[in-house]
C-alpha atoms as a PDB file:
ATOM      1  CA  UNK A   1     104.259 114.580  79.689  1.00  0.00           C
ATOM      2  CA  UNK A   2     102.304 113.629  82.502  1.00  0.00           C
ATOM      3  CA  UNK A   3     102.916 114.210  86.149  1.00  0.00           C
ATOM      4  CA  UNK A   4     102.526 111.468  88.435  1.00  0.00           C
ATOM      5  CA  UNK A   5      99.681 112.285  91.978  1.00  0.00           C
ATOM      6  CA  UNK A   6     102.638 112.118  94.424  1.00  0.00           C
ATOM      7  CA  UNK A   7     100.921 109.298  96.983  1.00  0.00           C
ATOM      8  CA  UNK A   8      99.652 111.558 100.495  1.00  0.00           C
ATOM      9  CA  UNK A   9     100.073 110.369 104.051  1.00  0.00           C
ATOM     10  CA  UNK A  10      97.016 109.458 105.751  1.00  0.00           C
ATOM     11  CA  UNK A  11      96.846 110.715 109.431  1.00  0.00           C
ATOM     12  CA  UNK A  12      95.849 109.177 111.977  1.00  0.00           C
ATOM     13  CA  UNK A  13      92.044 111.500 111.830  1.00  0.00           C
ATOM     14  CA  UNK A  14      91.899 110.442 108.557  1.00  0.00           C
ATOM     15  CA  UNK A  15      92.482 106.452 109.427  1.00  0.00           C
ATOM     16  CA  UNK A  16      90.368 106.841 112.315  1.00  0.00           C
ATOM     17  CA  UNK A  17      87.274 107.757 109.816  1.00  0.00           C
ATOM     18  CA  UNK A  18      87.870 105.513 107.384  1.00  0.00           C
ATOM     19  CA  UNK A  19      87.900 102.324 110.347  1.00  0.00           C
ATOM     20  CA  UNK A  20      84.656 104.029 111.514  1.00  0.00           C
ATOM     21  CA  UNK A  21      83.456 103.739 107.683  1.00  0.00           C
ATOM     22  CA  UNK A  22      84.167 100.340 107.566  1.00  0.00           C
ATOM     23  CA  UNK A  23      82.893  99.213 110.564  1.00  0.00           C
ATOM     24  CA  UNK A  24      79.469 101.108 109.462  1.00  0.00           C
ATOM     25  CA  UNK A  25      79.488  99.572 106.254  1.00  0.00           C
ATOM     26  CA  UNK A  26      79.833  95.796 107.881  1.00  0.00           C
ATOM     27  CA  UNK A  27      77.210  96.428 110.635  1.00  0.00           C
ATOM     28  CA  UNK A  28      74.701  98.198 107.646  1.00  0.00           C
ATOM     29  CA  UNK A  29      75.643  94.737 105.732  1.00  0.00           C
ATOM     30  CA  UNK A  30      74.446  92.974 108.465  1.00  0.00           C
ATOM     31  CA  UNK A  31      71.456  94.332 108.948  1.00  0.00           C
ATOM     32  CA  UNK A  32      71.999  96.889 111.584  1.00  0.00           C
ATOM     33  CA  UNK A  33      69.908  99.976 111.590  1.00  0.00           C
ATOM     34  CA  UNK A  34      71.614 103.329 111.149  1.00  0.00           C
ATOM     35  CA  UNK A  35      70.502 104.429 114.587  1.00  0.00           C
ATOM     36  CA  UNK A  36      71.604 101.275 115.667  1.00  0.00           C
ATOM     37  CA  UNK A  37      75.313 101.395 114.137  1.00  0.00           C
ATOM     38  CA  UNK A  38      75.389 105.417 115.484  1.00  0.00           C
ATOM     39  CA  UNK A  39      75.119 104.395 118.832  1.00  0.00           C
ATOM     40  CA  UNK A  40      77.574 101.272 119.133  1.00  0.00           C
ATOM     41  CA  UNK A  41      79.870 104.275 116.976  1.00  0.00           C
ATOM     42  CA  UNK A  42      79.001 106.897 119.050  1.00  0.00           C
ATOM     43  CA  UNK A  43      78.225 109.118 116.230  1.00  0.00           C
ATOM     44  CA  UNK A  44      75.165 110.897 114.976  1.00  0.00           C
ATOM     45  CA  UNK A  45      72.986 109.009 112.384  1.00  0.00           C
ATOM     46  CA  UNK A  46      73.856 111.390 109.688  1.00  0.00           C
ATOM     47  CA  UNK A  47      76.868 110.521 109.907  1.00  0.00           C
ATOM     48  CA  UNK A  48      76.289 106.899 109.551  1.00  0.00           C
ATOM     49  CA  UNK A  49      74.765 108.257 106.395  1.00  0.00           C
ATOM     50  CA  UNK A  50      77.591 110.311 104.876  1.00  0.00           C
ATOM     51  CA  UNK A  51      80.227 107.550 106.218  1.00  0.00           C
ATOM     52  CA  UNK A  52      77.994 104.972 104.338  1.00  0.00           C
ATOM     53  CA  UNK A  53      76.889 107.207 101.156  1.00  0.00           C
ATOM     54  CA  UNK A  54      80.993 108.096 101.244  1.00  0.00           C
ATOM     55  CA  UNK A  55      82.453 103.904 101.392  1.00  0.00           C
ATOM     56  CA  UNK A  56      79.882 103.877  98.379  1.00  0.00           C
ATOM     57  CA  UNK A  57      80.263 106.532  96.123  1.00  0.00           C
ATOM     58  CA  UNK A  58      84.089 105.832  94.828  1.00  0.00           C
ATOM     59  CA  UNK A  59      84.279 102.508  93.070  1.00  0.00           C
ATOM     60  CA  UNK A  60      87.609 101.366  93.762  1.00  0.00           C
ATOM     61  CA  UNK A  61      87.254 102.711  97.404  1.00  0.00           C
ATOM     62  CA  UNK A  62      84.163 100.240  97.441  1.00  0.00           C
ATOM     63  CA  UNK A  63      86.400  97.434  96.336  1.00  0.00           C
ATOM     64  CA  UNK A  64      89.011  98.541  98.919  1.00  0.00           C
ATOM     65  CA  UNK A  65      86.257  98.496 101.578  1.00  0.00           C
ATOM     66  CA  UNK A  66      84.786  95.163 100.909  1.00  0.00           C
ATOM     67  CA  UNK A  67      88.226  93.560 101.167  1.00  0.00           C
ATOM     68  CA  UNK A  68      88.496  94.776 104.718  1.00  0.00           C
ATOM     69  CA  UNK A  69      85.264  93.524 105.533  1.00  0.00           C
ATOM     70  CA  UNK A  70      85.779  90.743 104.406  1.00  0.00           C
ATOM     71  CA  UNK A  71      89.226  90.007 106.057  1.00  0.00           C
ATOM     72  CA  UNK A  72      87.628  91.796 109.610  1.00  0.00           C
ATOM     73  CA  UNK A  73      85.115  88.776 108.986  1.00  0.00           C
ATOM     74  CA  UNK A  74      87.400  86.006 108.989  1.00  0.00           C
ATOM     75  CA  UNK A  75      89.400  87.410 111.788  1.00  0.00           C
ATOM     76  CA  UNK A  76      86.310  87.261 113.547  1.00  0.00           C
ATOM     77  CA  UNK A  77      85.771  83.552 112.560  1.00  0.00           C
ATOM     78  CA  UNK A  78      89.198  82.938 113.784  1.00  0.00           C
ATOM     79  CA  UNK A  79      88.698  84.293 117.425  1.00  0.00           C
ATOM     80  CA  UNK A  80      86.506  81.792 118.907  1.00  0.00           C
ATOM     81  CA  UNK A  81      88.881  78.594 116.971  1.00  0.00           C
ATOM     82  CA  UNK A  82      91.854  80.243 118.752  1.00  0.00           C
ATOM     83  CA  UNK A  83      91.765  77.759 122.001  1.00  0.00           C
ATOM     84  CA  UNK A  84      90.527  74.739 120.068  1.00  0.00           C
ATOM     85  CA  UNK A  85      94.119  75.020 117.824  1.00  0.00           C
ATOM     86  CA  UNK A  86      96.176  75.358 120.332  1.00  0.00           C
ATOM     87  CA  UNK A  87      94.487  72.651 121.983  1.00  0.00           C
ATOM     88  CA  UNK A  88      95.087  70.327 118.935  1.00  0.00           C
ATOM     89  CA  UNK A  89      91.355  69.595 117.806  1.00  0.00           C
ATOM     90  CA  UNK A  90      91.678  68.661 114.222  1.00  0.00           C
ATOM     91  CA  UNK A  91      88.811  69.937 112.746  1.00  0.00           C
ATOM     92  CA  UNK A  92      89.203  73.519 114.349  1.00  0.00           C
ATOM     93  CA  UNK A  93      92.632  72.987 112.652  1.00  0.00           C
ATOM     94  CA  UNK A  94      91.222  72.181 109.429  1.00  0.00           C
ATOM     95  CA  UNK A  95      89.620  75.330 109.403  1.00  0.00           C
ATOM     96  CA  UNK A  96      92.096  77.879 110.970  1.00  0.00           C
ATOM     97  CA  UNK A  97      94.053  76.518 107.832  1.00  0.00           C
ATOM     98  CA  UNK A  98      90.823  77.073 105.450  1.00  0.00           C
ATOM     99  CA  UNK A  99      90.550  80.544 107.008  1.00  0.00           C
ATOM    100  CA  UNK A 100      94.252  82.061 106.448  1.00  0.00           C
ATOM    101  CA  UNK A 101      94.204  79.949 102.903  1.00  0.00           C
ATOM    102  CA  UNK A 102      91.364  82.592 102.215  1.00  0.00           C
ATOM    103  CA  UNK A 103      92.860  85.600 104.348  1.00  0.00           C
ATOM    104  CA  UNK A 104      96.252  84.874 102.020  1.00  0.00           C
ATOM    105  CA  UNK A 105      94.090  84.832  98.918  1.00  0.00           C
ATOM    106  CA  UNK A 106      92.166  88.295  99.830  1.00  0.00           C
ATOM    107  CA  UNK A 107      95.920  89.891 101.143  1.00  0.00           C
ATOM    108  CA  UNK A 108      97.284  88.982  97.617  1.00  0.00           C
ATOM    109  CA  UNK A 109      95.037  90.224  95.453  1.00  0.00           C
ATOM    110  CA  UNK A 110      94.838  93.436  97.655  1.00  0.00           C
ATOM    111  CA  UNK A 111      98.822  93.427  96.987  1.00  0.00           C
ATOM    112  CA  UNK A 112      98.693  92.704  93.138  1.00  0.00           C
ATOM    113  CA  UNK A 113      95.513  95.818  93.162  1.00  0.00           C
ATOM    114  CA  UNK A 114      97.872  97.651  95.142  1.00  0.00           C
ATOM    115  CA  UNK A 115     101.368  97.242  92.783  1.00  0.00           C
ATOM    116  CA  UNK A 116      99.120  98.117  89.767  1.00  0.00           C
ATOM    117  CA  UNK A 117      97.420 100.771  91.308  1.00  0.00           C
ATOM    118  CA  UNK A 118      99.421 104.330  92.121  1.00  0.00           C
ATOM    119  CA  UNK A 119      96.572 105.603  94.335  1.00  0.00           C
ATOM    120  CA  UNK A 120      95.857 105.145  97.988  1.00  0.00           C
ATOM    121  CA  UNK A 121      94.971 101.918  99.106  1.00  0.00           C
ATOM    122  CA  UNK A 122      92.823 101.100 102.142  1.00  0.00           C
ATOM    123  CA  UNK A 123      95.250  99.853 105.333  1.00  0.00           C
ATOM    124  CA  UNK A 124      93.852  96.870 107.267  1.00  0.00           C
ATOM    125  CA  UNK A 125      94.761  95.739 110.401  1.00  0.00           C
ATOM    126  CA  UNK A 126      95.487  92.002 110.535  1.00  0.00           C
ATOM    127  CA  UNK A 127      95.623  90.343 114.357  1.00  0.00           C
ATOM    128  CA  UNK A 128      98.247  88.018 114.214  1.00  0.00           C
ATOM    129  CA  UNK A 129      98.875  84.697 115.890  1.00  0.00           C
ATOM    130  CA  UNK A 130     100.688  86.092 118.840  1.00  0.00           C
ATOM    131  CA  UNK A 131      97.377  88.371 119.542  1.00  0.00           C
ATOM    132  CA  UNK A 132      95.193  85.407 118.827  1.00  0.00           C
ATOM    133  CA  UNK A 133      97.786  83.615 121.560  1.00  0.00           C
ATOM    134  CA  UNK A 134      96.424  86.605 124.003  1.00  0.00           C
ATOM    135  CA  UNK A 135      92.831  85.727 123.629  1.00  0.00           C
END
């Protein structure tokens, strides 16, 4: 008989590191320097290291991590369509659509990873329309 990992809390330290590890691992991705992503962090460079070295080292934490990049980066391709859609241009329509078609795809497979999966999953913050409304 096996005993099942009972699933922990993450605090809010703990969520505050791993946002920090994500954002590092996006701005690295991009081309950023570590000293570079340590000061828009406001954390040493070593850190920017271990944060990086640390998204890396667990597989499924890697997988977890590049779906939250990847949904931070089409929330940040939604931002500047925000005021053309409510506007009515067509095309920025077109795309908002294209853009939560994707954000749906990324949020369901995390879901399905999740259900199958009895670890710890990665929490991502998703701005809704009523924040995009505030921009």
């Amino acid at each position: 008989m096996t005993l099942k990992k009972k699933p922990t809390k993450t605090t809010v330290k703990q969520q505050a590191i791993v946002d920090r590890r994500i954002r590092a691992l996006e701005m690295r991705k991009a081309g950023l320097t570590y000293a570079q992503i340590a000061k828009s962090l406001d954390v040493s460079e070593r850190t920017v290291l271990n944060d990086i070295k640390q998204s890396v080292k667990n597989k499924t934490n890697s997988q977890d991590i590049e779906r939250a990049v990847d949904l931070l980066r089409i929330e940040m391709a939604m931002l500047p369509l925000a005021k053309d859609v409510r506007n009515g241009d067509h095309k920025a329509i077109d795309r908002w659509k294209q853009l939560i078609d994707m954000k749906q795809k990324l949020l369901e497979r995390q879901d399905n990873l999740a259900a199958n999966d009895s670890e710890q999953t990665l929490r991502v913050k998703v701005v809704s329309e009523v924040d995009m409304e505030k921009i």
